[in-house]
C-alpha atoms as a PDB file:
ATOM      1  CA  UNK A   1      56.200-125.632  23.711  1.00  0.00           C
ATOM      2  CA  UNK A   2      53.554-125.203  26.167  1.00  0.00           C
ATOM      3  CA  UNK A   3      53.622-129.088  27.546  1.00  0.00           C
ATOM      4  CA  UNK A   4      53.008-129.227  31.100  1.00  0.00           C
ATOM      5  CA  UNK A   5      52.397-132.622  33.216  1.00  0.00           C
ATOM      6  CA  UNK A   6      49.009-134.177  32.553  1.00  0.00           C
ATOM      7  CA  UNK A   7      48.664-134.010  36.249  1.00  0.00           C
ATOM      8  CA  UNK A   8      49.423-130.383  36.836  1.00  0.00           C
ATOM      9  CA  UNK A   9      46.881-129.129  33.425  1.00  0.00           C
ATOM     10  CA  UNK A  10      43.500-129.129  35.725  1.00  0.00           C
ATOM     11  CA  UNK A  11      44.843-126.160  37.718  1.00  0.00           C
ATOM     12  CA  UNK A  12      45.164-124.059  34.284  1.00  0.00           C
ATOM     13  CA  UNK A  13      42.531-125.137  32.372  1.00  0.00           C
ATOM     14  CA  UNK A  14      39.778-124.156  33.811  1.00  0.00           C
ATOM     15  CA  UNK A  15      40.550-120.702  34.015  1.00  0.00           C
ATOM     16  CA  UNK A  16      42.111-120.562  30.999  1.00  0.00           C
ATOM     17  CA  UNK A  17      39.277-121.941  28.844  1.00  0.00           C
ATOM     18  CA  UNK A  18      36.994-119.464  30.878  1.00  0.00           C
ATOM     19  CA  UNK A  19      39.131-116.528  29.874  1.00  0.00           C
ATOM     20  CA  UNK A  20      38.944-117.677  25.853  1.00  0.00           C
ATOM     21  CA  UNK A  21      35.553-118.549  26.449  1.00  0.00           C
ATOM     22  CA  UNK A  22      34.225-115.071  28.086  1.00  0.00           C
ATOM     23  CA  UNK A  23      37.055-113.277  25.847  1.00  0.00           C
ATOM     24  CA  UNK A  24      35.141-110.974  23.162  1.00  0.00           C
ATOM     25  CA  UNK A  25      37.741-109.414  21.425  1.00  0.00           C
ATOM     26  CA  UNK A  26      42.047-109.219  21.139  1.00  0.00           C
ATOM     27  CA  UNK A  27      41.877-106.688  23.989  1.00  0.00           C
ATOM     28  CA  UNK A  28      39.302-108.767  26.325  1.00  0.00           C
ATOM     29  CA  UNK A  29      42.360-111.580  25.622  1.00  0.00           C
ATOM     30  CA  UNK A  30      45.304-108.844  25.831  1.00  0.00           C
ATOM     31  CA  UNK A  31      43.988-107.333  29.343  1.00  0.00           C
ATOM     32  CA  UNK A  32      43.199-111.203  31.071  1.00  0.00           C
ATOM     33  CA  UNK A  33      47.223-112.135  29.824  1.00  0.00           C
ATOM     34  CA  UNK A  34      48.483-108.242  31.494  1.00  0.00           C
ATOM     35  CA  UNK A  35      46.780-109.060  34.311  1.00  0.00           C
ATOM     36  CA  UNK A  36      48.290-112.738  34.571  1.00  0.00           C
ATOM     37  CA  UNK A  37      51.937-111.456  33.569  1.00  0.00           C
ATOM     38  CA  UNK A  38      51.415-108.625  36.123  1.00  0.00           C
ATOM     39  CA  UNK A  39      50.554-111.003  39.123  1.00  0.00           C
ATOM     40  CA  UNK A  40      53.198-113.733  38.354  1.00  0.00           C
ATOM     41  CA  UNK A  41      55.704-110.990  37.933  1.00  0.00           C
ATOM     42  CA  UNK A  42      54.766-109.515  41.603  1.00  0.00           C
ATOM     43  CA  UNK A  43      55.363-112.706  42.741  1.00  0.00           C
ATOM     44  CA  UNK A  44      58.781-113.239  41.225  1.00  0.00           C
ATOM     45  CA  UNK A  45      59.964-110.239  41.153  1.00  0.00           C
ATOM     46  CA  UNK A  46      60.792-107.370  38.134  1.00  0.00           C
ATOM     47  CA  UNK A  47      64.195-107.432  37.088  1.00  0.00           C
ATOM     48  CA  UNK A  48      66.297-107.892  34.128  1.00  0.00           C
ATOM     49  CA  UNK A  49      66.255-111.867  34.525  1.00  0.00           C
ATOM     50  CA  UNK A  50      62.250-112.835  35.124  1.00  0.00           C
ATOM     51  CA  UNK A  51      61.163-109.999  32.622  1.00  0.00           C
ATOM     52  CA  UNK A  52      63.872-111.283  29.934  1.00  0.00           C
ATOM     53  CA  UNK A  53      61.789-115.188  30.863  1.00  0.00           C
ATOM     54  CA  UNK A  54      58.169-113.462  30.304  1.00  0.00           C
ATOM     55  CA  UNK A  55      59.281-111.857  27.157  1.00  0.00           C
ATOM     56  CA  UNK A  56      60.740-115.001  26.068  1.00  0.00           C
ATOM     57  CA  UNK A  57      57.330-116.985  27.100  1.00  0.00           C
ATOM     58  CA  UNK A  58      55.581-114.239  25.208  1.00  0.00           C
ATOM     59  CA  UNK A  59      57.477-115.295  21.880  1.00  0.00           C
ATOM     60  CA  UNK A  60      57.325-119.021  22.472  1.00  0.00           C
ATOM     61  CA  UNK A  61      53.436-118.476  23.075  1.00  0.00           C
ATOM     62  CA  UNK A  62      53.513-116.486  19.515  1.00  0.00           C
ATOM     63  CA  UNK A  63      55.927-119.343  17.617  1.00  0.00           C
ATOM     64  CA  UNK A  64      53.475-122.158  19.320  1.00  0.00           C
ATOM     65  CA  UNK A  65      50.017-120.368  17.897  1.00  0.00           C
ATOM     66  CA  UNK A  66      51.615-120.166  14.452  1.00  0.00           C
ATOM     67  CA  UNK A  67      53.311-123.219  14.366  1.00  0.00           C
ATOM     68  CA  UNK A  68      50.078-125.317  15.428  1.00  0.00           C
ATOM     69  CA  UNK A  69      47.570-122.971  14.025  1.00  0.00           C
ATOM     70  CA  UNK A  70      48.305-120.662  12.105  1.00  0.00           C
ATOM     71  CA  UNK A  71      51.067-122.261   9.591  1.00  0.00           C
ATOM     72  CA  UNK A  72      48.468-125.614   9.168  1.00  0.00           C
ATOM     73  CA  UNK A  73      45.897-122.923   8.523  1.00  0.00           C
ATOM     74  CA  UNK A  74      47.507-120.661   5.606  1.00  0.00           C
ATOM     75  CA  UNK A  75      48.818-124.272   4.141  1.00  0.00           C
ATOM     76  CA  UNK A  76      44.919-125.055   3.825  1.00  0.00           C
ATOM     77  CA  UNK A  77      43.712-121.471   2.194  1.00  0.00           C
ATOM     78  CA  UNK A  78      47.206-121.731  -0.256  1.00  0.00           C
ATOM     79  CA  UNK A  79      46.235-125.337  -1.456  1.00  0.00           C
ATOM     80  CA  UNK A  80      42.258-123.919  -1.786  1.00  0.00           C
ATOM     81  CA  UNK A  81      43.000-120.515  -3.640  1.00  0.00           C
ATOM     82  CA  UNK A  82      46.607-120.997  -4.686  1.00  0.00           C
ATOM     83  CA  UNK A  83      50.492-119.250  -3.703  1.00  0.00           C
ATOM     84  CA  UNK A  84      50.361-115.656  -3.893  1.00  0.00           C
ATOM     85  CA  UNK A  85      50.797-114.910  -7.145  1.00  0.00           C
ATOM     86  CA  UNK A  86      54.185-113.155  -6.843  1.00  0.00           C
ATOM     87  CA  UNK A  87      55.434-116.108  -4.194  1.00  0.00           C
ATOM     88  CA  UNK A  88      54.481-118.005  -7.684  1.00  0.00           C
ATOM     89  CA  UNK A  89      56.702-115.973 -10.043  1.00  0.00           C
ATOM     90  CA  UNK A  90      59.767-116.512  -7.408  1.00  0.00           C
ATOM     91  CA  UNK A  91      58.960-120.052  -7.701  1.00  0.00           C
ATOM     92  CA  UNK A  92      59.254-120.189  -3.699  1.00  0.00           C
ATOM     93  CA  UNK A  93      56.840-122.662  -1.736  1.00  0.00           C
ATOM     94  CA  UNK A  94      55.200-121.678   1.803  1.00  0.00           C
ATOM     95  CA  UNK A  95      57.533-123.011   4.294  1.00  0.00           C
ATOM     96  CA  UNK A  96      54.554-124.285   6.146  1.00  0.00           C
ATOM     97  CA  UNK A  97      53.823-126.798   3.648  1.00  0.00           C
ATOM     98  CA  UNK A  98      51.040-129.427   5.415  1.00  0.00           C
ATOM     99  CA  UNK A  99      52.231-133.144   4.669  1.00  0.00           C
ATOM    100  CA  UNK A 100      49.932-135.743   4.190  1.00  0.00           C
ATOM    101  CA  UNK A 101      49.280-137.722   7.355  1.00  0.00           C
ATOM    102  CA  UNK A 102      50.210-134.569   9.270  1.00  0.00           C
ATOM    103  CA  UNK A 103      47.426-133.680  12.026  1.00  0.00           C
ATOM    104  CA  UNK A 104      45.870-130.391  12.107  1.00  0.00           C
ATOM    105  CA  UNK A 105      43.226-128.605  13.838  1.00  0.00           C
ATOM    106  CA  UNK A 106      41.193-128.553  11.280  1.00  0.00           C
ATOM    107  CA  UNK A 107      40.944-132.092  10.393  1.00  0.00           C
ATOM    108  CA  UNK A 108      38.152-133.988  12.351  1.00  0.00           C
END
């Protein structure tokens, strides 16, 4: 999970919202995270131990977008248009299931 203190979140957001903001496409996004991954790892150092930590940061950063937008996403589109229909012959229910009281997103 991406949870830093609430005092040390001004130094990142700001840049960070002006990278999604002025981002125009996956690449715009994939070139300003190379470039950050680049610079902290010239900081740190590249070997076996800080590039196994940025790969792993990569994944949690993947597991983190799915788990808080993604997954609440697909559970709204399956409960507007339905399981896909052979999820429906299995008789298997999205894992991502949204429960009632649950926060998303989406919800204002």
């Amino acid at each position: 999970m991406p949870y830093i203190k609430q005092e040390n979140r001004p130094l990142f957001d700001g840049p960070a919202a002006l990278i999604g903001k002025d981002a125009k496409c996956a690449g715009d996004l994939n070139y300003a995270i190379t470039v950050i991954l680049h610079t902290y790892l010239k900081k740190k150092g590249i070997n076996y131990a800080n590039l196994n930590e940025v790969h792993g940061m990569l994944n949690a950063c993947n597991m983190e977008l799915y788990r808080a937008v993604t997954g609440p996403y697909e559970s709204i589109k399956v409960n507007e248009n339905g399981p896909v229909g052979i999820i429906k012959e299995f008789g298997v229910a999205p894992s991502h299931e949204h429960h009632p009281g649950q926060q998303t997103l989406f919800e204002k």
